[in-house]
C-alpha atoms as a PDB file:
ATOM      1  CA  UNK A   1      -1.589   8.801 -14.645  1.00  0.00           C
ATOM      2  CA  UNK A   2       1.959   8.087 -16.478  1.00  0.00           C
ATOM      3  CA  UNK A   3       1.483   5.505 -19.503  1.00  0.00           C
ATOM      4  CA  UNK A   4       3.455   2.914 -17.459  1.00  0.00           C
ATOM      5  CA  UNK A   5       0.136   2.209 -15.013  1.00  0.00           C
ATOM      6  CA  UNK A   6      -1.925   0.953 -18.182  1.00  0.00           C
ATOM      7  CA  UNK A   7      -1.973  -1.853 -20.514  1.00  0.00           C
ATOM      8  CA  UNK A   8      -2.512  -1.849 -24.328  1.00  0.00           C
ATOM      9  CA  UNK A   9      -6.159  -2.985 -23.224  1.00  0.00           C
ATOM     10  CA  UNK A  10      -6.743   0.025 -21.269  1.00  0.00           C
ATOM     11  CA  UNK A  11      -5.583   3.152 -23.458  1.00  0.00           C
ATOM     12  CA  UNK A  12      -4.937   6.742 -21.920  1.00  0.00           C
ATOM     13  CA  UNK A  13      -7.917   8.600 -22.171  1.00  0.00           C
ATOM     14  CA  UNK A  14     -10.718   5.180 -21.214  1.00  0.00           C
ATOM     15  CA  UNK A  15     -13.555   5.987 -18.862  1.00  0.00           C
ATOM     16  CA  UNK A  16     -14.263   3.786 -16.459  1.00  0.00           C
ATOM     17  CA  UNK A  17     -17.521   4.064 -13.819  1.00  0.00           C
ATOM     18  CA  UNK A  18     -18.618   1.974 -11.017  1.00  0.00           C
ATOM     19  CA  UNK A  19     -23.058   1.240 -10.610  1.00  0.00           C
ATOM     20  CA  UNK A  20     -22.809  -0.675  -7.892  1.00  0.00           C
ATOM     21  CA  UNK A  21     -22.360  -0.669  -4.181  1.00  0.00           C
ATOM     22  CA  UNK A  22     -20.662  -3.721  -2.594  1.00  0.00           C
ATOM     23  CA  UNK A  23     -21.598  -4.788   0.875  1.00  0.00           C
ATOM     24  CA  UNK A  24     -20.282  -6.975   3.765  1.00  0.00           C
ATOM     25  CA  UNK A  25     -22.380  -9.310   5.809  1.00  0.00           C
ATOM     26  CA  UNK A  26     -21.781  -7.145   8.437  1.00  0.00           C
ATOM     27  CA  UNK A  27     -23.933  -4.637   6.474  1.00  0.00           C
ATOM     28  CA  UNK A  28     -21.249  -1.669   5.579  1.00  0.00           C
ATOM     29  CA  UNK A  29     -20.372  -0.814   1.836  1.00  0.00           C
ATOM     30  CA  UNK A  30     -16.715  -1.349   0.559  1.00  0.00           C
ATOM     31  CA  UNK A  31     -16.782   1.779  -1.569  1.00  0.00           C
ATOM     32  CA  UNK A  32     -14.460   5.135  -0.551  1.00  0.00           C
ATOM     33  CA  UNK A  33     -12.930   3.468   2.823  1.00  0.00           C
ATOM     34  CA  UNK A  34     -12.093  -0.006   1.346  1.00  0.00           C
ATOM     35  CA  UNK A  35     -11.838  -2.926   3.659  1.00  0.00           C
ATOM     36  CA  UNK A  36     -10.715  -1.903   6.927  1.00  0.00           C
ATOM     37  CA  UNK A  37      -7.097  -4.115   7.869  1.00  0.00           C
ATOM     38  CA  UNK A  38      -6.484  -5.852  11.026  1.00  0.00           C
ATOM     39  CA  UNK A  39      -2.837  -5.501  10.623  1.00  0.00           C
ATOM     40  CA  UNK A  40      -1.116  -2.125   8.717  1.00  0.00           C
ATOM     41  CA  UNK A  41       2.334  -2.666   7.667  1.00  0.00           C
ATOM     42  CA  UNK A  42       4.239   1.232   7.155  1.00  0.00           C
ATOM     43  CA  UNK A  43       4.816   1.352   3.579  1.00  0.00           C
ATOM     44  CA  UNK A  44       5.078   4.250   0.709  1.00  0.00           C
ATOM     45  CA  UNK A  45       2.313   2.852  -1.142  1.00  0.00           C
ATOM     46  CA  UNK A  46       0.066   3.847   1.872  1.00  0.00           C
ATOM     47  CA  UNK A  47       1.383   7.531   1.746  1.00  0.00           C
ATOM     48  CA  UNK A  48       0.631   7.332  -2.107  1.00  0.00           C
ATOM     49  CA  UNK A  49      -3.122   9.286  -2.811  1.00  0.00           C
ATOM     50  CA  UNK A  50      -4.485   6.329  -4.740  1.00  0.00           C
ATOM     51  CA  UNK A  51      -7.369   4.411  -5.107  1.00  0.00           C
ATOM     52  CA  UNK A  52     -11.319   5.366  -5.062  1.00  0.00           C
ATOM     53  CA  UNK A  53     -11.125   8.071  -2.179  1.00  0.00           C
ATOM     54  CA  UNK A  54      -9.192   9.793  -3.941  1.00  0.00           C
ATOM     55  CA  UNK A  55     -10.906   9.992  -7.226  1.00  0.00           C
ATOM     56  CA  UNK A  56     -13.642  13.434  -7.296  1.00  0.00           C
ATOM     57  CA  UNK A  57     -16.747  11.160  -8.034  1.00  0.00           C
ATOM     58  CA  UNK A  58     -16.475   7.872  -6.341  1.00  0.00           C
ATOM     59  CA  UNK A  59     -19.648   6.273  -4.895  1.00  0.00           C
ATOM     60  CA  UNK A  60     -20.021   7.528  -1.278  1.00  0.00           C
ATOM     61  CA  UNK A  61     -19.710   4.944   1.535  1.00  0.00           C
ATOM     62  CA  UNK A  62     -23.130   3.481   3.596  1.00  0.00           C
ATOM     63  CA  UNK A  63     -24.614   0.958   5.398  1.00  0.00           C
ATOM     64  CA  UNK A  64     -27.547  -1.430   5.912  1.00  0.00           C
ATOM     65  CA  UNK A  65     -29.228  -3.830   8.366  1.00  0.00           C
ATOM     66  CA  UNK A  66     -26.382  -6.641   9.034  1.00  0.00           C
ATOM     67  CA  UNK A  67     -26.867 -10.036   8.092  1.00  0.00           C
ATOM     68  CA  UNK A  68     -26.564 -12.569  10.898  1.00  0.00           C
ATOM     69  CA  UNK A  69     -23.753 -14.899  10.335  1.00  0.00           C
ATOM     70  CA  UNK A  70     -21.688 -17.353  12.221  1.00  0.00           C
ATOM     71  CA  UNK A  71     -18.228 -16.319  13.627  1.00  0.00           C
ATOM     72  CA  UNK A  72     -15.628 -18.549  11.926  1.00  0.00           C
ATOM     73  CA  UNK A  73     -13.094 -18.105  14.859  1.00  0.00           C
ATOM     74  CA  UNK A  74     -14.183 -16.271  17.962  1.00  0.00           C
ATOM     75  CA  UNK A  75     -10.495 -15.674  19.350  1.00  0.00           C
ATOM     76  CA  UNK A  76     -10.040 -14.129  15.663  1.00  0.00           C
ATOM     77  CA  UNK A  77      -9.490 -10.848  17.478  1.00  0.00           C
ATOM     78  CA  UNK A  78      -7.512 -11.685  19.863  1.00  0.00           C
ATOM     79  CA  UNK A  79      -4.828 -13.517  17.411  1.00  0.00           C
ATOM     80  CA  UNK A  80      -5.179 -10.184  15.421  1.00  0.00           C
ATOM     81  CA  UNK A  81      -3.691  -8.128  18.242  1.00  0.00           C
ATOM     82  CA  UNK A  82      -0.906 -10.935  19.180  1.00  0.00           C
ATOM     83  CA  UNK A  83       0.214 -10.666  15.493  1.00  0.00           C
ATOM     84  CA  UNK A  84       0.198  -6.838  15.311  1.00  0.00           C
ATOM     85  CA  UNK A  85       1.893  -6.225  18.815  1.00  0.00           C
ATOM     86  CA  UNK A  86       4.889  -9.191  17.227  1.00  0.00           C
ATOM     87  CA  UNK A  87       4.974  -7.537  13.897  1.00  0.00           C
ATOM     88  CA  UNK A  88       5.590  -3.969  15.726  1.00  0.00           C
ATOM     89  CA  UNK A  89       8.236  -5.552  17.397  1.00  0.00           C
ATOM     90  CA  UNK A  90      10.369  -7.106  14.328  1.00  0.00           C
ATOM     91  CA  UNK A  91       9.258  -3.938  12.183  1.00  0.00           C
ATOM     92  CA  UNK A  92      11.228  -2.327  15.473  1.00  0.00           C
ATOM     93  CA  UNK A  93      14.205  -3.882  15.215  1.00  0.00           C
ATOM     94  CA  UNK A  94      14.441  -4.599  10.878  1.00  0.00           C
ATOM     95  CA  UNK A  95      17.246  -1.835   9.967  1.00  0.00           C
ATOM     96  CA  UNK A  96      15.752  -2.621   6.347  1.00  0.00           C
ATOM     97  CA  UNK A  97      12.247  -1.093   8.126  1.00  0.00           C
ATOM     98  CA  UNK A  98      14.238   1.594   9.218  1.00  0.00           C
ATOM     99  CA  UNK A  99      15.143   2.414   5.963  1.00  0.00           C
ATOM    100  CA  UNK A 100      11.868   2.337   4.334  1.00  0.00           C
ATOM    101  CA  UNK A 101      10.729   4.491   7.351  1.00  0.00           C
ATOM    102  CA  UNK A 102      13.464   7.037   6.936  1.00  0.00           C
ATOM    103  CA  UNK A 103      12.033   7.196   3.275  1.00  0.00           C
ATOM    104  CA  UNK A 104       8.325   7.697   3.996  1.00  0.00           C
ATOM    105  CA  UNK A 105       8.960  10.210   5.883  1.00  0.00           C
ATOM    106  CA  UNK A 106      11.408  11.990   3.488  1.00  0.00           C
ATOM    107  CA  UNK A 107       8.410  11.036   1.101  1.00  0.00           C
ATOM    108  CA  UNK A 108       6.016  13.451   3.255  1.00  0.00           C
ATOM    109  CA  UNK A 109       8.287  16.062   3.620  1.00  0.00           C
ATOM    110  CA  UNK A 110       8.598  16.373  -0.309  1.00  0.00           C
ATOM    111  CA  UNK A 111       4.568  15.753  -1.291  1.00  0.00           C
ATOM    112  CA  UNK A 112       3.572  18.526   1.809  1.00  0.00           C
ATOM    113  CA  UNK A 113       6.148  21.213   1.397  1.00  0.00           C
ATOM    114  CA  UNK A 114       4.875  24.300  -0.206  1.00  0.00           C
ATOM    115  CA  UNK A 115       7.852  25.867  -1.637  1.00  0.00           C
ATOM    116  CA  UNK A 116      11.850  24.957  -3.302  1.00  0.00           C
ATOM    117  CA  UNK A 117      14.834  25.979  -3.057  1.00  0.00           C
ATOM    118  CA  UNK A 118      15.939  28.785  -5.765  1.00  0.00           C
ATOM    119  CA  UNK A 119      19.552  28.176  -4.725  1.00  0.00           C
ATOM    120  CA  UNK A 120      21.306  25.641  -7.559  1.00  0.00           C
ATOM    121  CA  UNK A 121      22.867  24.001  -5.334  1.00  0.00           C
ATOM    122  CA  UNK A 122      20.650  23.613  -2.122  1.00  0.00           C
ATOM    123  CA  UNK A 123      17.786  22.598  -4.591  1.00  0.00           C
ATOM    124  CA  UNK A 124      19.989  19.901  -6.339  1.00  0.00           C
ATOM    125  CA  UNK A 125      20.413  18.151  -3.407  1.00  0.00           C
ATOM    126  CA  UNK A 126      16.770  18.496  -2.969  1.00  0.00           C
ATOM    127  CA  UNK A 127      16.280  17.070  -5.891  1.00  0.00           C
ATOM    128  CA  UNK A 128      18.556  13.926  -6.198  1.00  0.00           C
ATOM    129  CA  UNK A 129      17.414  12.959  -2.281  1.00  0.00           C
ATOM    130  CA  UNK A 130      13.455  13.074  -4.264  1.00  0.00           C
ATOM    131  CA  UNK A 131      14.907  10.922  -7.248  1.00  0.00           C
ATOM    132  CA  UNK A 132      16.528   8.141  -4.849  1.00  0.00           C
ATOM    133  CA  UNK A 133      13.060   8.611  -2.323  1.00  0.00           C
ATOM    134  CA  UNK A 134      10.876   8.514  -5.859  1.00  0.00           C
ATOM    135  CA  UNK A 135      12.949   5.511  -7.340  1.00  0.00           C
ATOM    136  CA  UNK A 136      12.703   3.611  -4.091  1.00  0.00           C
ATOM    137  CA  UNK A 137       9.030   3.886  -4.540  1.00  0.00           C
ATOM    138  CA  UNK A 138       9.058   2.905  -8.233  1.00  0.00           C
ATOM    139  CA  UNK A 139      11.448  -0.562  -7.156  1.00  0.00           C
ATOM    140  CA  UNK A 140       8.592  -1.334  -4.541  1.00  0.00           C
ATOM    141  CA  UNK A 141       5.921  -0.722  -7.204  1.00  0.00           C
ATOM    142  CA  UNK A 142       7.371  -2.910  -9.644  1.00  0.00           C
ATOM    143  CA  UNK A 143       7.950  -5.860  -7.606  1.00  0.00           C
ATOM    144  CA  UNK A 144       4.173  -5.697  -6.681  1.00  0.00           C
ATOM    145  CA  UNK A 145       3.025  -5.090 -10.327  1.00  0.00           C
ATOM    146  CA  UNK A 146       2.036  -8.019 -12.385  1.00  0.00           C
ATOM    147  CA  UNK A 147       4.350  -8.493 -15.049  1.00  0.00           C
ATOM    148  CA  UNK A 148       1.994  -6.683 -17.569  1.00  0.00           C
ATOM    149  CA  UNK A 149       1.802  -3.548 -16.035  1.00  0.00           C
ATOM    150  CA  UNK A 150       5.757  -3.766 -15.583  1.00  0.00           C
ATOM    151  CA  UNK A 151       6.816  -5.419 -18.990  1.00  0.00           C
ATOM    152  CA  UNK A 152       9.376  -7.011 -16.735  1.00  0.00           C
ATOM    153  CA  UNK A 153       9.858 -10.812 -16.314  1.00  0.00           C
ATOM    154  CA  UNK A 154      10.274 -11.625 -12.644  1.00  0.00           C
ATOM    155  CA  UNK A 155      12.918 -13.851 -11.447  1.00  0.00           C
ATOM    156  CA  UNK A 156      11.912 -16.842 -10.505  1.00  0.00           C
ATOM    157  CA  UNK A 157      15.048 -18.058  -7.898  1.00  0.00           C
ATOM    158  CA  UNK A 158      15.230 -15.142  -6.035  1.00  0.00           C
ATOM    159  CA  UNK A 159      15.249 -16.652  -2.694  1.00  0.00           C
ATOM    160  CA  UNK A 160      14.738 -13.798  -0.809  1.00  0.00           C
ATOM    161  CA  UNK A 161      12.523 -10.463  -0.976  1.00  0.00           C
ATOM    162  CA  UNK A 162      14.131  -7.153  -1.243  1.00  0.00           C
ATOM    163  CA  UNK A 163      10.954  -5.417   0.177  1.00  0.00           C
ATOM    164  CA  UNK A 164      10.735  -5.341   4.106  1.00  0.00           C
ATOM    165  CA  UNK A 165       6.490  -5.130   3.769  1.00  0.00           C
ATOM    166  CA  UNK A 166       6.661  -8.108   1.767  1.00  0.00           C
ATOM    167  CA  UNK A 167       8.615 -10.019   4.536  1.00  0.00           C
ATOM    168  CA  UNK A 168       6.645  -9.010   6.878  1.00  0.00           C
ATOM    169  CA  UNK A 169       3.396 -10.411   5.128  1.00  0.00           C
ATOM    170  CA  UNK A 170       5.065 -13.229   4.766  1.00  0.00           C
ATOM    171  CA  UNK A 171       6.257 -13.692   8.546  1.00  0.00           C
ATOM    172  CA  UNK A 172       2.880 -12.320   9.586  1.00  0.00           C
ATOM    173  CA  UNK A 173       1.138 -15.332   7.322  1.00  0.00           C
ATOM    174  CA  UNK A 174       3.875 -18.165   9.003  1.00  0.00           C
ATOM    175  CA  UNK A 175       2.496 -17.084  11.837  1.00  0.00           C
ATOM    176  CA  UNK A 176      -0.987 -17.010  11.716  1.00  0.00           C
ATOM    177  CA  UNK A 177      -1.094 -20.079   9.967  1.00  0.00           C
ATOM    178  CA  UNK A 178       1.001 -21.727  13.385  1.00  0.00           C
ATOM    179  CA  UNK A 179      -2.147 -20.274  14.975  1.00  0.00           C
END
């Protein structure tokens, strides 16, 4: 990983392991798959291969006997699918999600091709669409970074987010919180 993803406490080069296994009172393991979400927002961090899936010797994923528990909100489920079915509709008509779509695909296009351009100027075109696809990506990264992976400071009046999946948390939390 570039330099910029670790801190002065965590050199290039450190070894880290898990020993572990997490599991949920339902009875299946966090490790590979992560925590399943009710609601998936399109973003280029999904289309990015990281985390422990994607690392050659992560803990596999299992399960064991459930432990009963009470429900905290039986209609949980169903206010689940309202929210998803009236984020796909604002995610529909955001032009700022149309955007970010535009780029995650452009995004797949570049990671799964198999070949470039040898023509100068075909393949710099190539190239500066990546750049402005990759430097989208980087923006979006650093406004989720803490500030000490980033070395940035944050502004503090911004009164509105540039990042469409951040909005839509946000409208998505307004929401359920109405609930």
């Amino acid at each position: 990983l570039p330099r910029k993803f670790f801190s002065d406490s965590m050199p290039t080069g450190s070894l880290t392991y898990e020993s572990a296994v997490f599991y949920r009172p339902r009875g299946d393991s966090v490790q590979q798959l992560g925590i399943e979400p009710d609601i998936v927002l399109p973003s280029i961090s999904e289309e990015l291969e990281v985390g422990e899936m994607f690392l050659t010797n992560h803990l596999a994923w299992d399960n064991i006997k459930a432990m009963p528990c009470p429900e905290v909100d039986p209609a949980l489920g169903q206010k689940a699918a309202l929210l998803r079915a009236e984020s796909a509709k604002r995610i529909a008509k955001d032009p700022e999600y149309a955007k970010l779509n535009r780029q995650i695909k452009l995004f797949r296009t570049y990671r799964n091709r198999k070949s470039v351009s040898l023509n100068e100027e075909k393949r710099w075109k190539e190239y500066e669409e990546e750049r402005a696809v990759s430097d989208a990506a980087e923006a979006t990264e650093d406004d989720e970074a803490p500030e000490t992976l980033t070395g940035k400071k944050r502004s503090k009046d911004k009164k509105k987010s540039s990042d469409p999946v951040l909005r839509e948390a946000e409208r998505i939390t307004a929401q359920f919180s109405e609930m």
